[in-house]
C-alpha atoms as a PDB file:
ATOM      1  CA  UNK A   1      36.432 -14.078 -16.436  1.00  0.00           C
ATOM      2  CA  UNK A   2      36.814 -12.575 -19.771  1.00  0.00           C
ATOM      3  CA  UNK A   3      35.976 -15.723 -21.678  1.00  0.00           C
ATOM      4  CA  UNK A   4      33.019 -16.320 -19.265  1.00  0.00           C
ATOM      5  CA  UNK A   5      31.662 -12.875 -20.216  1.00  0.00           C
ATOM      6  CA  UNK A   6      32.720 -13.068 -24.181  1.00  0.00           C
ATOM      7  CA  UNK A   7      34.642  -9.780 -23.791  1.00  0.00           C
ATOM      8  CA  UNK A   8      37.987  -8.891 -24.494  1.00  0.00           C
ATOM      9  CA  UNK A   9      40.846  -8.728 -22.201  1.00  0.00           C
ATOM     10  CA  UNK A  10      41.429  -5.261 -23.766  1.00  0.00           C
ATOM     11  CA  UNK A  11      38.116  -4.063 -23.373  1.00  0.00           C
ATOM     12  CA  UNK A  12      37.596  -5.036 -19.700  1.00  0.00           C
ATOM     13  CA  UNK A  13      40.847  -2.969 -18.577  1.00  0.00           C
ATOM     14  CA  UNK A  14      39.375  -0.082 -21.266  1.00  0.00           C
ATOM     15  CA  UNK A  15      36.119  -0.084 -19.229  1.00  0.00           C
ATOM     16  CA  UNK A  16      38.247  -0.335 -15.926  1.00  0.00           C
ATOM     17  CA  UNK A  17      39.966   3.142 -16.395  1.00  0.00           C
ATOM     18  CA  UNK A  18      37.282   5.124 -18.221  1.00  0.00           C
ATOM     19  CA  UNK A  19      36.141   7.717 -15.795  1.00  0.00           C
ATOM     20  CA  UNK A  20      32.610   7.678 -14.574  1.00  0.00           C
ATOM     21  CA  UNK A  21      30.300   9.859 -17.369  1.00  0.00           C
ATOM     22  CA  UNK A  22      29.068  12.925 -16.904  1.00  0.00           C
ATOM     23  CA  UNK A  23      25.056  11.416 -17.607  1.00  0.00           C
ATOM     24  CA  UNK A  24      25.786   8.733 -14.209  1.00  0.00           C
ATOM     25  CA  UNK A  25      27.525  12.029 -12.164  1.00  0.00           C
ATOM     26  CA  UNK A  26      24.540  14.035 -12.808  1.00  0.00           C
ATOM     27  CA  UNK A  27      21.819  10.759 -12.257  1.00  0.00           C
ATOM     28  CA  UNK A  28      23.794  10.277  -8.780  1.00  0.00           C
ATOM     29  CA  UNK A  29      23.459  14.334  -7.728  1.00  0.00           C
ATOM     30  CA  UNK A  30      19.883  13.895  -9.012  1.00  0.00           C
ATOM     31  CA  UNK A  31      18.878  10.774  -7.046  1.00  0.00           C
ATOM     32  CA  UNK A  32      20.047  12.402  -3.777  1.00  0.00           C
ATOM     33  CA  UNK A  33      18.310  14.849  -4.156  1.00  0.00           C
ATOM     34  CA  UNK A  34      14.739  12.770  -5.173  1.00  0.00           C
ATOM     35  CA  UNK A  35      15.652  11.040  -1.963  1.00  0.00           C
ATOM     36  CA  UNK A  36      15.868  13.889   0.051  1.00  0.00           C
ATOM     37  CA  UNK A  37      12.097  14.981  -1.629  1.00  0.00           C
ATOM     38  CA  UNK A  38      11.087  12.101  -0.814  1.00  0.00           C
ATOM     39  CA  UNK A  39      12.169  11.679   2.721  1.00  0.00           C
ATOM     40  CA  UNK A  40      10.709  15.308   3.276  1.00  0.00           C
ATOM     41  CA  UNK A  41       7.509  14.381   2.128  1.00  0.00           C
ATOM     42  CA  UNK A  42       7.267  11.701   4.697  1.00  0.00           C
ATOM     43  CA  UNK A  43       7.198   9.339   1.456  1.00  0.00           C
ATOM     44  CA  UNK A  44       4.232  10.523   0.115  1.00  0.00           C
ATOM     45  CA  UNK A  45       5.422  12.489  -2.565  1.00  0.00           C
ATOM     46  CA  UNK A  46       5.477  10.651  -6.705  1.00  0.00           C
ATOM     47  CA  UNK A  47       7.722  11.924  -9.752  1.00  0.00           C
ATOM     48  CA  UNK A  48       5.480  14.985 -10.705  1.00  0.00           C
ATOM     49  CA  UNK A  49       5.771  16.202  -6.852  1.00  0.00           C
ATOM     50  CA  UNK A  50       9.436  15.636  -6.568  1.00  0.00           C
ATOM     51  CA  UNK A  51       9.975  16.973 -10.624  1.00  0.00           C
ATOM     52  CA  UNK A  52       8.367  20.292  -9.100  1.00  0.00           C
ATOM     53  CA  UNK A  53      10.141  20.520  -5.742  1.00  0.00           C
ATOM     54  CA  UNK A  54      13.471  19.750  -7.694  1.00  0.00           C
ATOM     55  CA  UNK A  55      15.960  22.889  -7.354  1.00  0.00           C
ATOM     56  CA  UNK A  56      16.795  25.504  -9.945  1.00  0.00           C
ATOM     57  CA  UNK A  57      20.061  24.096 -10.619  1.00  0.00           C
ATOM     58  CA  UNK A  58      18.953  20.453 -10.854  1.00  0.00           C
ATOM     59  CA  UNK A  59      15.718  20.425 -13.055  1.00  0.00           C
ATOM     60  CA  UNK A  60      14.957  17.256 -14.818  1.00  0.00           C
ATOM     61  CA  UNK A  61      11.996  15.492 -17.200  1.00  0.00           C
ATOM     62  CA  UNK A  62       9.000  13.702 -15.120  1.00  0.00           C
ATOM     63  CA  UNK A  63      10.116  10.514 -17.038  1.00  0.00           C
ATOM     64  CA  UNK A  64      14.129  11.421 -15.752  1.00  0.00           C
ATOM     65  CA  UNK A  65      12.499  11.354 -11.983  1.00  0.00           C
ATOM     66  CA  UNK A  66      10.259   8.615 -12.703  1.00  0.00           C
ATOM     67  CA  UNK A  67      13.133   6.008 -14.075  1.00  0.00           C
ATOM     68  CA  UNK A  68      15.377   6.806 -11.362  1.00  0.00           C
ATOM     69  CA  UNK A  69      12.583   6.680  -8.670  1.00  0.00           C
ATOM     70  CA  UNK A  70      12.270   2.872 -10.238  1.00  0.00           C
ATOM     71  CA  UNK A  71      15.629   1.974 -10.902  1.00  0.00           C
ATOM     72  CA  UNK A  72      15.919   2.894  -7.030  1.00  0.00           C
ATOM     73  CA  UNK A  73      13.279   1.253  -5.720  1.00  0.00           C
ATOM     74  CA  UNK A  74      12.106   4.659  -4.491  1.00  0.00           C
ATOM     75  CA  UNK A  75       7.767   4.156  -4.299  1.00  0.00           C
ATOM     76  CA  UNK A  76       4.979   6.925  -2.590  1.00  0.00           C
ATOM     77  CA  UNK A  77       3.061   5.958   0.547  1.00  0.00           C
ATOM     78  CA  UNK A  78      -0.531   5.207  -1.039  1.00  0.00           C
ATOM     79  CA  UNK A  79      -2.774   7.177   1.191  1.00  0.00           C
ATOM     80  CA  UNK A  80      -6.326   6.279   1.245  1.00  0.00           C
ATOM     81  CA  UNK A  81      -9.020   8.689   1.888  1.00  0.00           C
ATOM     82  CA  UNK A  82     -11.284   8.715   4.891  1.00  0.00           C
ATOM     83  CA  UNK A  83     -14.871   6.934   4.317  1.00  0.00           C
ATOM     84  CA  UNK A  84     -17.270   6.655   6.842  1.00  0.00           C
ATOM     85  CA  UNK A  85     -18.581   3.122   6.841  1.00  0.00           C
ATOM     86  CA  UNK A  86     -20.876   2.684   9.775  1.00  0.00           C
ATOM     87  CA  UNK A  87     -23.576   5.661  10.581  1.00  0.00           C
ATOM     88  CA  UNK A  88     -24.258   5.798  14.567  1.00  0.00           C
ATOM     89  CA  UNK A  89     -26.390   8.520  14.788  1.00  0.00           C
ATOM     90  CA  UNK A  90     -29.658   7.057  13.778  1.00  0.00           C
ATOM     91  CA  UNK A  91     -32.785   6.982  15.780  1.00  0.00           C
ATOM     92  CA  UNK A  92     -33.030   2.659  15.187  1.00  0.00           C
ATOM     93  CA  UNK A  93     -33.593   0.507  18.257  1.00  0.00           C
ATOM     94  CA  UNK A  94     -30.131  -1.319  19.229  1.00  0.00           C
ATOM     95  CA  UNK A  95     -30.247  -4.824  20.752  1.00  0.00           C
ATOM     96  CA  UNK A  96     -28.895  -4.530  23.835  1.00  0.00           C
ATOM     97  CA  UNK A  97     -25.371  -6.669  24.962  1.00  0.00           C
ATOM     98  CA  UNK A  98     -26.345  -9.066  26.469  1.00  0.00           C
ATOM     99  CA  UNK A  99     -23.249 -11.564  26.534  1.00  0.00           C
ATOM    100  CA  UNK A 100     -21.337  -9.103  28.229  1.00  0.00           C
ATOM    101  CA  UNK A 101     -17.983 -10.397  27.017  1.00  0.00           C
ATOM    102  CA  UNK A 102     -18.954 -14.162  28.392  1.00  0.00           C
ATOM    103  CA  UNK A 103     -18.305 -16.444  25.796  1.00  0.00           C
ATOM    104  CA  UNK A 104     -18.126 -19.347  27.183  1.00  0.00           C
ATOM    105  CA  UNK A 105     -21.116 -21.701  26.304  1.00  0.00           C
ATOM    106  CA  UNK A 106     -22.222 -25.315  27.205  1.00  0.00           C
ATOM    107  CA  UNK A 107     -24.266 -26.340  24.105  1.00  0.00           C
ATOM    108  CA  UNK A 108     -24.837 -26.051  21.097  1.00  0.00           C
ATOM    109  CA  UNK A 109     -27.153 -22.732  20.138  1.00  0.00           C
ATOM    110  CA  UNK A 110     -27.237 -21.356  23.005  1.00  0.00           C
ATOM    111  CA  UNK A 111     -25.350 -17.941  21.778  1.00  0.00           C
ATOM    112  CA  UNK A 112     -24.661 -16.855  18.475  1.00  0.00           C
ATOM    113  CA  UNK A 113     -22.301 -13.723  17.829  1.00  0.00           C
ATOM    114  CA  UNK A 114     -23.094 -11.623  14.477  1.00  0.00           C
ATOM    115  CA  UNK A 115     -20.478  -9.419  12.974  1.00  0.00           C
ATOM    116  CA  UNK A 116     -20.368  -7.020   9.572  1.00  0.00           C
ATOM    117  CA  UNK A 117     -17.383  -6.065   7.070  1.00  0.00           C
ATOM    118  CA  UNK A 118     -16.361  -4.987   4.472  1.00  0.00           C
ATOM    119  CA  UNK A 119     -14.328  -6.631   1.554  1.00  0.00           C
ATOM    120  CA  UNK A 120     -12.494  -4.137  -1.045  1.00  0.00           C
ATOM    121  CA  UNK A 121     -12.850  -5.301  -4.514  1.00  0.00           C
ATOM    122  CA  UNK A 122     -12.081  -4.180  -7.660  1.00  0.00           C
ATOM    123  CA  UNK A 123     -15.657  -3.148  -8.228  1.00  0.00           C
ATOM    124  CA  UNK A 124     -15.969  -1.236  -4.821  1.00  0.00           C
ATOM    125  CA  UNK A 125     -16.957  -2.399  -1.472  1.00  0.00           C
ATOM    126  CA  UNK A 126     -18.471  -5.938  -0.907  1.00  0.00           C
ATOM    127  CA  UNK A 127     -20.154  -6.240   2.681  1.00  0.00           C
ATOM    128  CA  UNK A 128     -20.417  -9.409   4.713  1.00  0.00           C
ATOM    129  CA  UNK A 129     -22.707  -9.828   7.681  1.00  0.00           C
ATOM    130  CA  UNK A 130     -21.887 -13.239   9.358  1.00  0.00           C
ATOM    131  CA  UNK A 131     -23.316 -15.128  12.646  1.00  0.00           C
ATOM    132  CA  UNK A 132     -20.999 -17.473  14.441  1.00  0.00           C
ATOM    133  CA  UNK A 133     -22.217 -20.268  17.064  1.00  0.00           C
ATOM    134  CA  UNK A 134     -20.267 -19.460  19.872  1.00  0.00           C
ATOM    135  CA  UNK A 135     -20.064 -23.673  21.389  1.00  0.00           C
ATOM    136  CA  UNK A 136     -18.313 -24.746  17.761  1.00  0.00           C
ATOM    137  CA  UNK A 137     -17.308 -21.444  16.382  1.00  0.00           C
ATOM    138  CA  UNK A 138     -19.028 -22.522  13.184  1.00  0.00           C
ATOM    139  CA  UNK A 139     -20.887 -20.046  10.912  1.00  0.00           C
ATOM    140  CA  UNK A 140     -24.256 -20.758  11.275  1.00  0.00           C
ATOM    141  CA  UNK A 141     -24.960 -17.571   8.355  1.00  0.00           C
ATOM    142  CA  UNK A 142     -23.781 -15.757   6.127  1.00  0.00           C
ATOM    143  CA  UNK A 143     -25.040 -13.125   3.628  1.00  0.00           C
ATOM    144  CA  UNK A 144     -23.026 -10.164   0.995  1.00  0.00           C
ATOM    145  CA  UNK A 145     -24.347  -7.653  -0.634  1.00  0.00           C
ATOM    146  CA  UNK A 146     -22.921  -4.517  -2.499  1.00  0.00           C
ATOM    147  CA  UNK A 147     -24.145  -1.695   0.019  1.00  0.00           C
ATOM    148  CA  UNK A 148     -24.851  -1.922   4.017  1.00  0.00           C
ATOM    149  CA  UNK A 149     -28.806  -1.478   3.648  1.00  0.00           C
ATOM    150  CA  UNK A 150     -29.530  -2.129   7.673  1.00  0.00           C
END
């Protein structure tokens, strides 16, 4: 194994008896505590938030936190915030439903189903408004556009 390595025999049993350092003692008290943090949190909680919540006795750098957080595979929930996509209260006419959940058709265009989403990009929100014949499920439509005008 030694060969296969391209250590010494000597070295090997050296490293074998050394006792663990007092840097990897301290990491290992450290990173059970981040865990703990962490777990508290309910896994929201990144390096700065743990690096404050740390105890007296146990401070440590951001970048400390941080590289053990890493080297652990230790990672905050990304919570995104709230937005309101879709405004109901409008005084608009609505088209009345008039399918009511039957979607079973005999030909073709005889009832078309329209649908809109959204697509996150990089660049924001990207809506798509689609209509679907409901005898091949083909999309008869189709049309994007950077903001939900109507």
């Amino acid at each position: 194994m030694c060969q296969a390595l391209h250590i010494s025999r000597s070295g090997y049993y050296a490293y074998i008896k050394r006792p663990e350092s007092k840097g990897s003692v301290e990491n290992r008290k450290l990173l059970d505590t981040i865990r703990n943090i962490h777990h508290e949190s309910r896994k929201i909680y990144r390096s700065p938030q743990i690096t404050k919540n740390l105890p007296p006795d146990q401070k440590a750098s951001r970048g400390r936190v941080a590289r053990l957080m890493q080297e652990n595979g230790i990672q905050s929930k990304v919570v995104k915030k709230y937005k309101a996509t879709t405004n109901s209260k409008h005084n608009l006419p609505v088209a009345d439903n008039l399918l009511n959940q039957n979607f079973e058709t005999k030909k073709p265009r005889e009832k078309w189903l329209a649908d809109i989403t959204y697509i996150p990009t990089d660049e924001g929100r990207l809506y798509l408004a689609g209509v679907m014949d409901l005898h091949g499920r083909e999309i008869v439509g189709w049309a994007m556009d950077s903001r939900m005008k109507a």
